[in-house]
Protein backbone atom coordinates (compact mmCIF):
# COMPACT_ATOMS: atom_id res chain seq x y z
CA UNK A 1 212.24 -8.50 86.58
CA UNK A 2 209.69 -10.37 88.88
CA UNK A 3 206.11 -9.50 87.87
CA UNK A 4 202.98 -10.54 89.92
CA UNK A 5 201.72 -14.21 89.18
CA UNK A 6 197.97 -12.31 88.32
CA UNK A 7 199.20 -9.77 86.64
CA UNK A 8 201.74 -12.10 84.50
CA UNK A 9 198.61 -14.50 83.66
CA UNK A 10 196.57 -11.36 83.03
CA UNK A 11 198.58 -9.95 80.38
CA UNK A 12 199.82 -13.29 78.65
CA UNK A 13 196.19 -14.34 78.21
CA UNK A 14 195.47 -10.73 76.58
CA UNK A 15 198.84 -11.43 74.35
CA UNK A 16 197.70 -14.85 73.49
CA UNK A 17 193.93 -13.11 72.30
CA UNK A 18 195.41 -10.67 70.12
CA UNK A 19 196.41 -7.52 72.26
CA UNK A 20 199.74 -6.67 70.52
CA UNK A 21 201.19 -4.48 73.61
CA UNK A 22 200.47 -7.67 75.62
CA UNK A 23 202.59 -9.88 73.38
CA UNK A 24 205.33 -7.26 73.27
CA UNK A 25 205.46 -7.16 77.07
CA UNK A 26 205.13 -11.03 76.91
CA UNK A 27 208.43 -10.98 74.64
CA UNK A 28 209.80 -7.73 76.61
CA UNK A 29 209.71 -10.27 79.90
CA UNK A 30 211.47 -13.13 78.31
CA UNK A 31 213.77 -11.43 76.42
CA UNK A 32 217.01 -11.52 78.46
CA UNK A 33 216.40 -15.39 79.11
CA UNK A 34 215.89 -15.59 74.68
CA UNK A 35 219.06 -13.42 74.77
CA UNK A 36 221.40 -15.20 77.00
CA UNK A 37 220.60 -18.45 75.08
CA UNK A 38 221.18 -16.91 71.82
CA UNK A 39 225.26 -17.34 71.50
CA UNK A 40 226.66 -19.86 69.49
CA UNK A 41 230.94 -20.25 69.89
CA UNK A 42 230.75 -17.49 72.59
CA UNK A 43 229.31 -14.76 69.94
CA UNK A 44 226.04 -13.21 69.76
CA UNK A 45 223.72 -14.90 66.79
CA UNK A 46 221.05 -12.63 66.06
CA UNK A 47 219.61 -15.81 63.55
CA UNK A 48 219.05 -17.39 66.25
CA UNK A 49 217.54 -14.87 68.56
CA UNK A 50 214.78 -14.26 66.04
CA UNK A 51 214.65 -18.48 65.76
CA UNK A 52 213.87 -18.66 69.39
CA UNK A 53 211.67 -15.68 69.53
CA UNK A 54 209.46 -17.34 66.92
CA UNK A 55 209.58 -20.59 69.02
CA UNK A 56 208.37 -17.98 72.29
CA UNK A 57 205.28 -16.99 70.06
CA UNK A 58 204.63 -20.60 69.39
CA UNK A 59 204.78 -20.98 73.19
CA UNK A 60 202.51 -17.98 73.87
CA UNK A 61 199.98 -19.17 71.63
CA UNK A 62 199.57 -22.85 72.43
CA UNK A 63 200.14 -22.64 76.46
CA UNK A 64 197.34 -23.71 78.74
CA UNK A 65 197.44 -22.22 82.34
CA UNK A 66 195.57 -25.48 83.13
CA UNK A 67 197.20 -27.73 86.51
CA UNK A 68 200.06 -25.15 86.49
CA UNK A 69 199.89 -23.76 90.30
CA UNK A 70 203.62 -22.25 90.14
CA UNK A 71 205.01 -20.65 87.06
CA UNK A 72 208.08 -19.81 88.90
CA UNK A 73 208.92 -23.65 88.60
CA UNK A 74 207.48 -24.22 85.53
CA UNK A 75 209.34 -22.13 83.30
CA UNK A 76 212.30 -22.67 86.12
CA UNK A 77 213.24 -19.34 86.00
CA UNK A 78 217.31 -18.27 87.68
């Protein structure tokens, strides 16, 4: 799912102030590259998931859109 740079910066700033539905479409957005990394030995680990969806919070919280003139790179999306 591609999402318009604005639109993306928009709604992560609202998730990092507070606005739950932000954060939850933050998370929604992120969720199939938290997924794929979530395997250990070639089986789903659903400790993990949650482990690196607390780490995405983390992430949402302390991120500065400062200097960063292409996400796309930055988060060097497939």
């Amino acid at each position: 799912m591609f999402i318009e740079l604005r639109k993306f910066r928009k709604t992560f700033e609202s998730a990092q102030n507070g606005d739950n539905s932000s954060l939850e479409e933050v998370l929604e957005m992120f969720k199939p590259i938290v997924y794929k990394n979530s395997f250990t030995k070639g089986e789903f680990d659903e400790d993990c998931f949650q482990e690196l969806n607390i780490e995405l919070l983390k992430c949402v919280e302390n991120f500065k859109f400062n200097n960063v003139s292409d996400l796309h790179s930055y988060f060097q999306f497939e």
